[in-house]
C-alpha atoms as a PDB file:
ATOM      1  CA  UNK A   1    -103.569  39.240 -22.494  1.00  0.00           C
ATOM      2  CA  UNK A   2    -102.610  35.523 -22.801  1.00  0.00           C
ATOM      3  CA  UNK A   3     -98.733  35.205 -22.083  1.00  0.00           C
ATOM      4  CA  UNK A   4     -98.424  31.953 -22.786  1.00  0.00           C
ATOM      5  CA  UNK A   5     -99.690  32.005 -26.608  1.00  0.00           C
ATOM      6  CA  UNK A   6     -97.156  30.724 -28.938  1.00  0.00           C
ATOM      7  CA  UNK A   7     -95.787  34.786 -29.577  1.00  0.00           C
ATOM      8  CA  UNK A   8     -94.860  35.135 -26.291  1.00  0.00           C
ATOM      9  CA  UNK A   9     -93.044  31.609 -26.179  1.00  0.00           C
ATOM     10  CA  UNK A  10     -91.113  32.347 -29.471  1.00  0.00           C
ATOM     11  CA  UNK A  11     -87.633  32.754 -28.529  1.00  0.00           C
ATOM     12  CA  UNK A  12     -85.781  35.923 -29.167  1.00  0.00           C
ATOM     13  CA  UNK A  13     -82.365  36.306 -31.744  1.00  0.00           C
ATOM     14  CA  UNK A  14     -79.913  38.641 -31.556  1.00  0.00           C
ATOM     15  CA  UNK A  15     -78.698  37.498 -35.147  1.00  0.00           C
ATOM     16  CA  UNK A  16     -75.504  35.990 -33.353  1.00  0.00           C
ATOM     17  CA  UNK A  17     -75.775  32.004 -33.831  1.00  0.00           C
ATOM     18  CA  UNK A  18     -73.267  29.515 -32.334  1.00  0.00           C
ATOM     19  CA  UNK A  19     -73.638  26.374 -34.076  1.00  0.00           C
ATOM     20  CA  UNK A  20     -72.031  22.949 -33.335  1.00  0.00           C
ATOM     21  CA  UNK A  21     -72.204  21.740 -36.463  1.00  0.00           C
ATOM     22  CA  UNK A  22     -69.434  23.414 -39.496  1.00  0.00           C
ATOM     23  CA  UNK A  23     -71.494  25.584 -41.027  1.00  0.00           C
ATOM     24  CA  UNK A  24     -68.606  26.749 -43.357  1.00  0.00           C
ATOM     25  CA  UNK A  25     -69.571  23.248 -45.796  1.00  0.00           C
ATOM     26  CA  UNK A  26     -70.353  25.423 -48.639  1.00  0.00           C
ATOM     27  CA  UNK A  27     -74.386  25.293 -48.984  1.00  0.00           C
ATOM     28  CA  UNK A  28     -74.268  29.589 -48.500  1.00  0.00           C
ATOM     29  CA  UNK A  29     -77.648  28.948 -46.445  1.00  0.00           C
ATOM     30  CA  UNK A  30     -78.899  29.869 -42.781  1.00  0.00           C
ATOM     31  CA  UNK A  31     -76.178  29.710 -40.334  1.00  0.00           C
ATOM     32  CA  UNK A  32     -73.176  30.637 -43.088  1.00  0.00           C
ATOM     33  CA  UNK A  33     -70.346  32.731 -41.706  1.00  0.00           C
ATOM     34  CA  UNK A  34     -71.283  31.673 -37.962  1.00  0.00           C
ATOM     35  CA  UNK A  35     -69.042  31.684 -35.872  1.00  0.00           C
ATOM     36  CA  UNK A  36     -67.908  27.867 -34.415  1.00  0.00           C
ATOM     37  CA  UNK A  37     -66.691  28.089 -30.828  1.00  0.00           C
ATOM     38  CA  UNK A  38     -66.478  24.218 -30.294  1.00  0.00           C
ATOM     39  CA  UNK A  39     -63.229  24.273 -30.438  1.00  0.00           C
ATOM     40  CA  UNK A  40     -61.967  27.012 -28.239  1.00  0.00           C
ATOM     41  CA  UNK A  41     -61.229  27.218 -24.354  1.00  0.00           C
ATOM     42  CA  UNK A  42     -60.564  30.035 -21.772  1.00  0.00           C
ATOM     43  CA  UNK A  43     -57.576  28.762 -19.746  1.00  0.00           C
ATOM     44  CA  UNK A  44     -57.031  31.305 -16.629  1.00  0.00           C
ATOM     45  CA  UNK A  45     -53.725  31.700 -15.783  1.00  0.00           C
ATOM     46  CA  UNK A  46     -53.262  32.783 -12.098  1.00  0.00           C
ATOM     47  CA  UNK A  47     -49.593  33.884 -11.605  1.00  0.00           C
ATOM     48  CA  UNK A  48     -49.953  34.499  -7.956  1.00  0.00           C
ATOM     49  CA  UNK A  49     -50.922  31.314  -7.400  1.00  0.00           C
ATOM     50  CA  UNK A  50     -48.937  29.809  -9.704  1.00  0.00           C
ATOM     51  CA  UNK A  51     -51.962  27.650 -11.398  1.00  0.00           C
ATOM     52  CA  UNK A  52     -54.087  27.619 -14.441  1.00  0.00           C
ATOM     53  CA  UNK A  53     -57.296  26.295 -15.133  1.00  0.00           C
ATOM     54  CA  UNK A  54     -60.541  26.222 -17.413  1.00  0.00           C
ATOM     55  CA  UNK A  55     -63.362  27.823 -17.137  1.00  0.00           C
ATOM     56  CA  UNK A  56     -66.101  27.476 -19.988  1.00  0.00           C
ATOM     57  CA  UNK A  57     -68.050  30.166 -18.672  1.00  0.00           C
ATOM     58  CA  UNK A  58     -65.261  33.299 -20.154  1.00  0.00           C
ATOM     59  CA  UNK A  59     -67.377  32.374 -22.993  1.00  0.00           C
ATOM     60  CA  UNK A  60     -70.122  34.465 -22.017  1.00  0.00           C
ATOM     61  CA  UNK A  61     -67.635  36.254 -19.224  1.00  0.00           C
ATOM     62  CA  UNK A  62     -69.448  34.532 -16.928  1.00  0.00           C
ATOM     63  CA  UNK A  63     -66.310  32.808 -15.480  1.00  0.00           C
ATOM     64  CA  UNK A  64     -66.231  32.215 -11.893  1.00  0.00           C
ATOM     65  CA  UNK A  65     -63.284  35.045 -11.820  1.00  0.00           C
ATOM     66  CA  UNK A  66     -65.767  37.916 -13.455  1.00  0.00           C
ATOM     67  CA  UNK A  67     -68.791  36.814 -11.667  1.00  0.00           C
ATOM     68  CA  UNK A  68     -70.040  39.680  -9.328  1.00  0.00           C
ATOM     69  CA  UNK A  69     -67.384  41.877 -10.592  1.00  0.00           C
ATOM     70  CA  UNK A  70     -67.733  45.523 -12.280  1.00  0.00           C
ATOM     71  CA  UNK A  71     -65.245  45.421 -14.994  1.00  0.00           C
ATOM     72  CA  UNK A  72     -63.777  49.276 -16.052  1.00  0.00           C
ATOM     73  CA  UNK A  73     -61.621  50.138 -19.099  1.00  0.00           C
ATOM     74  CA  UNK A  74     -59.421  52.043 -16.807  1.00  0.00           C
ATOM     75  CA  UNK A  75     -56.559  50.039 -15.284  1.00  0.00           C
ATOM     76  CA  UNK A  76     -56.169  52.631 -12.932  1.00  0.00           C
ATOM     77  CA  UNK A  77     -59.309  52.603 -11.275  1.00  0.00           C
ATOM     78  CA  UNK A  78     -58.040  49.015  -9.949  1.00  0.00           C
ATOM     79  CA  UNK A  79     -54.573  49.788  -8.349  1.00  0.00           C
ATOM     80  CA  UNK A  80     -54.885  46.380  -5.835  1.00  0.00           C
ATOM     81  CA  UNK A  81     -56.531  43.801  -8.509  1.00  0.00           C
ATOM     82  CA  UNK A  82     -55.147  40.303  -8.768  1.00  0.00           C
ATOM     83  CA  UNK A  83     -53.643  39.877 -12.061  1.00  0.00           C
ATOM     84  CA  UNK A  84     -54.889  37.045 -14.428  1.00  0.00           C
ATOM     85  CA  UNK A  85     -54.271  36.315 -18.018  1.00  0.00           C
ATOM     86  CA  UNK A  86     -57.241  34.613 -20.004  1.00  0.00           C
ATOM     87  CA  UNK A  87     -56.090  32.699 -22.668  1.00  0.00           C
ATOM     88  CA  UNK A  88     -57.812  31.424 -25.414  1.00  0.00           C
ATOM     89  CA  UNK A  89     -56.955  27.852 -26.659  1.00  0.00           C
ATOM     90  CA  UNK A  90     -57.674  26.838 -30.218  1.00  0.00           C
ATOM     91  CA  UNK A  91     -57.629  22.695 -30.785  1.00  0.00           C
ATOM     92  CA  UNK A  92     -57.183  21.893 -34.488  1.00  0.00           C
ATOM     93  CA  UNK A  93     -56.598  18.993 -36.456  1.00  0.00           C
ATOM     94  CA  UNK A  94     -53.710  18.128 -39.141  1.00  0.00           C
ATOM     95  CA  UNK A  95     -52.962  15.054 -40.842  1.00  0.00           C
ATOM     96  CA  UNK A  96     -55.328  13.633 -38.486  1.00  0.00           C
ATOM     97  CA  UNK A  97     -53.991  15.085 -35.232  1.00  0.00           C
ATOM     98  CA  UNK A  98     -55.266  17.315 -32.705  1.00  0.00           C
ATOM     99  CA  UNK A  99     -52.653  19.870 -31.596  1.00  0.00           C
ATOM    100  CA  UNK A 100     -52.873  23.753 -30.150  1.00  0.00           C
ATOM    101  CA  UNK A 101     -53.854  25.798 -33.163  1.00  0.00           C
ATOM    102  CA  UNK A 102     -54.495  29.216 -31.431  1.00  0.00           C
ATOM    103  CA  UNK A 103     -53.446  31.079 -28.334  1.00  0.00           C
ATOM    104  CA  UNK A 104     -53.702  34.434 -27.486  1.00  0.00           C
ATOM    105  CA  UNK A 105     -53.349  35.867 -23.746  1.00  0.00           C
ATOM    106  CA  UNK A 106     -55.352  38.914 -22.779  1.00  0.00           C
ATOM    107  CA  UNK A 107     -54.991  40.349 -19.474  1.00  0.00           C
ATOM    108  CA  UNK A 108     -57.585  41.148 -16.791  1.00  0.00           C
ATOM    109  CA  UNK A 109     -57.060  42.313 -13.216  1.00  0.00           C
ATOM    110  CA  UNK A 110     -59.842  41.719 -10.446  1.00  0.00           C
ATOM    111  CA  UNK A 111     -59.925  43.097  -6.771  1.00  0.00           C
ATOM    112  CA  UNK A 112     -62.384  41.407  -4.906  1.00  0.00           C
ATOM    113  CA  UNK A 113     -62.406  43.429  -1.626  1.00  0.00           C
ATOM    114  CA  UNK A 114     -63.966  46.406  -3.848  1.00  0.00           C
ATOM    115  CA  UNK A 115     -65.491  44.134  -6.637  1.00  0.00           C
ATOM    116  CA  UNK A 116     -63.833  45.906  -9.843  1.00  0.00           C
ATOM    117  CA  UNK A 117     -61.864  44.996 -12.225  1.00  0.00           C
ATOM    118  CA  UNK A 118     -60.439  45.884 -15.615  1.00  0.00           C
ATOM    119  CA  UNK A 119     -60.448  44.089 -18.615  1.00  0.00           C
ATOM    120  CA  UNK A 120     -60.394  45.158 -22.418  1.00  0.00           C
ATOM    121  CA  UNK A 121     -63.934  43.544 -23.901  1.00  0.00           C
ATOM    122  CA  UNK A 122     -62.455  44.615 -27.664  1.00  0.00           C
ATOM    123  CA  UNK A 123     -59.268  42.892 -26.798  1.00  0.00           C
ATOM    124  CA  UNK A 124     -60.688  39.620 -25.196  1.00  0.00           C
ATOM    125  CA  UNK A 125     -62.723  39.515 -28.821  1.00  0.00           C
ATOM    126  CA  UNK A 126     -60.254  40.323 -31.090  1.00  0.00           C
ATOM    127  CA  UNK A 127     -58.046  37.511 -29.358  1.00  0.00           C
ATOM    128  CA  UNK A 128     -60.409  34.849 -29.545  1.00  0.00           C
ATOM    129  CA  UNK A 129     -61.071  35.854 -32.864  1.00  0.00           C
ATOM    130  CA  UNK A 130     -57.024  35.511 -33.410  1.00  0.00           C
ATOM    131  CA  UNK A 131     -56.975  32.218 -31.787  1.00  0.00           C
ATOM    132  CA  UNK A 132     -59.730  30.702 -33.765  1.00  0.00           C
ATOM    133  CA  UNK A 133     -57.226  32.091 -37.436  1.00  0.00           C
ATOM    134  CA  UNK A 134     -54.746  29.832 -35.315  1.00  0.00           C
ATOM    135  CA  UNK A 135     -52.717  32.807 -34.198  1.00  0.00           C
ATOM    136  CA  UNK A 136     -49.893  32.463 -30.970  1.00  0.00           C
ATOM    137  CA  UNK A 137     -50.090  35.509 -29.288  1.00  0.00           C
ATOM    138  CA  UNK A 138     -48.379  35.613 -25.719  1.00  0.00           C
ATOM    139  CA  UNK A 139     -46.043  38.209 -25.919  1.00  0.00           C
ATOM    140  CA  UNK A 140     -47.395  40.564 -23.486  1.00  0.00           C
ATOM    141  CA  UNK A 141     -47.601  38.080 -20.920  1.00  0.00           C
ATOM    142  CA  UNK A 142     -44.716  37.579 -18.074  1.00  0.00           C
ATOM    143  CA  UNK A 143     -42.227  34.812 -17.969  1.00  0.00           C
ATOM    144  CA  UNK A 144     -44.076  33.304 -14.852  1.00  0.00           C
ATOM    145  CA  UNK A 145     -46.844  32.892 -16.404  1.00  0.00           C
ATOM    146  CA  UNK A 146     -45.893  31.673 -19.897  1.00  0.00           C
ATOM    147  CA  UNK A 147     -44.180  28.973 -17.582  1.00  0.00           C
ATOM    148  CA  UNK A 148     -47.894  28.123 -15.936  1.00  0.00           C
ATOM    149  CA  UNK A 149     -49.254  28.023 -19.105  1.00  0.00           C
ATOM    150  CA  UNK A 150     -46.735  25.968 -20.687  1.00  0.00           C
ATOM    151  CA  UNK A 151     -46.831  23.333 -18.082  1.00  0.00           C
ATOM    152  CA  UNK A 152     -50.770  23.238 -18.249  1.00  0.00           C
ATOM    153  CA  UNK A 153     -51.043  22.988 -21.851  1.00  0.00           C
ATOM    154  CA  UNK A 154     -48.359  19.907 -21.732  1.00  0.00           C
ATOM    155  CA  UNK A 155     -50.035  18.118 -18.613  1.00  0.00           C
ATOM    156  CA  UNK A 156     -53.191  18.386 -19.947  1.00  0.00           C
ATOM    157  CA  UNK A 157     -52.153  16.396 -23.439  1.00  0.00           C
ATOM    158  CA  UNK A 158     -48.926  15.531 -23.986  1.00  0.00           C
ATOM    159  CA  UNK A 159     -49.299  14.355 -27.425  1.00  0.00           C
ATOM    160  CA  UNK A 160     -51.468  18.064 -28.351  1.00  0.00           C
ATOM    161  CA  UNK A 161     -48.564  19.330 -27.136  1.00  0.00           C
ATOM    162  CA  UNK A 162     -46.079  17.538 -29.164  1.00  0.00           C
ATOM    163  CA  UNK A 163     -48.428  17.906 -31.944  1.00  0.00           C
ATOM    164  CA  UNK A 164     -48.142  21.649 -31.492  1.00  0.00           C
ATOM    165  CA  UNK A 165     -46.101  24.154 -33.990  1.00  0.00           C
ATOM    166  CA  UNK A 166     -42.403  24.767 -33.114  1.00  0.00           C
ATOM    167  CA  UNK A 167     -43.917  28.739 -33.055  1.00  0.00           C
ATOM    168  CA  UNK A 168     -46.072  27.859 -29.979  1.00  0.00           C
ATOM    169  CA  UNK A 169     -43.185  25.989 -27.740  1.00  0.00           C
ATOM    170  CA  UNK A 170     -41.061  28.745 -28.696  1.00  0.00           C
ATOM    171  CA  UNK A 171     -43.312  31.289 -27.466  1.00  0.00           C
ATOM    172  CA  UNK A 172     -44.394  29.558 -24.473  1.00  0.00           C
ATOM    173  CA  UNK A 173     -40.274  28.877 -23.810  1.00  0.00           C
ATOM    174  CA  UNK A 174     -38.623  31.291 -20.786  1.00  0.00           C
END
């Protein structure tokens, strides 16, 4: 058996594309109704330590906070874990400026002495899904960190910031 013939070099789809280019232009062809992440970010909030900070690799939860850790969907099962809020961050443009189109907090909790944690998978998707429609949801977060959050989002771009809907500084307001 050869294994390097041109089969065995083909590279595998799962039928899930992420494209960089729009493919929403209108031409119905390969790649229509893909989803775009280019424009999305995991921001970790870290209320303990009072800090926040990106990590590209949520993407694939393959952040630096999930790596090596056995996530359960039973919050239970994790009494001592650190809390963290991932937050997806939507950038949009209108009338030719960026501002903060979508963000939606989803909460995970990690203990590292016993590496488990507990996250909601369908809840991390269905809020970046949310924050890609342009959706603010924060609600379920705490004060403390709505404050972090807040303070990142504004030191990281001022004028994204100020770009942003009144609905997002209200939200992100304690």
């Amino acid at each position: 058996m050869d294994l390097l013939n041109n089969d065995n070099l083909k590279k595998k789809t799962s039928g899930f594309n992420i494209l960089s280019n729009d493919s929403t232009d209108g031409h119905g062809g390969y790649g229509a109704g893909t989803l775009n992440l280019d424009n999305v970010s995991p921001v970790f909030v870290d209320p303990t330590e009072g800090e926040a900070f990106v990590d590209m690799g949520a993407l694939h939860a393959r952040s630096a906070v999930e790596k090596r850790i056995k996530f359960l969907k039973n919050k239970e099962e994790v009494p001592n874990g650190k809390l963290y809020w991932l937050v997806w961050v939507t950038v949009q443009h209108k009338d030719g400026k960026p501002y903060y189109a979508g963000v939606a907090g989803c909460e995970m909790t990690v203990d590292i002495s016993i590496r488990r944690g507990y996250k909601s998978l369908p809840e991390h998707v269905n809020k970046m899904d949310k924050s890609l429609k342009g959706h603010i949801l924060v609600d379920d977060m705490d004060d403390k960190s709505k404050a972090i959050l807040a303070k990142f989002l504004k030191e990281h771009n001022e004028q994204i910031w100020e770009n942003s809907t009144k609905e997002l500084h209200e939200a992100l307001t304690v």
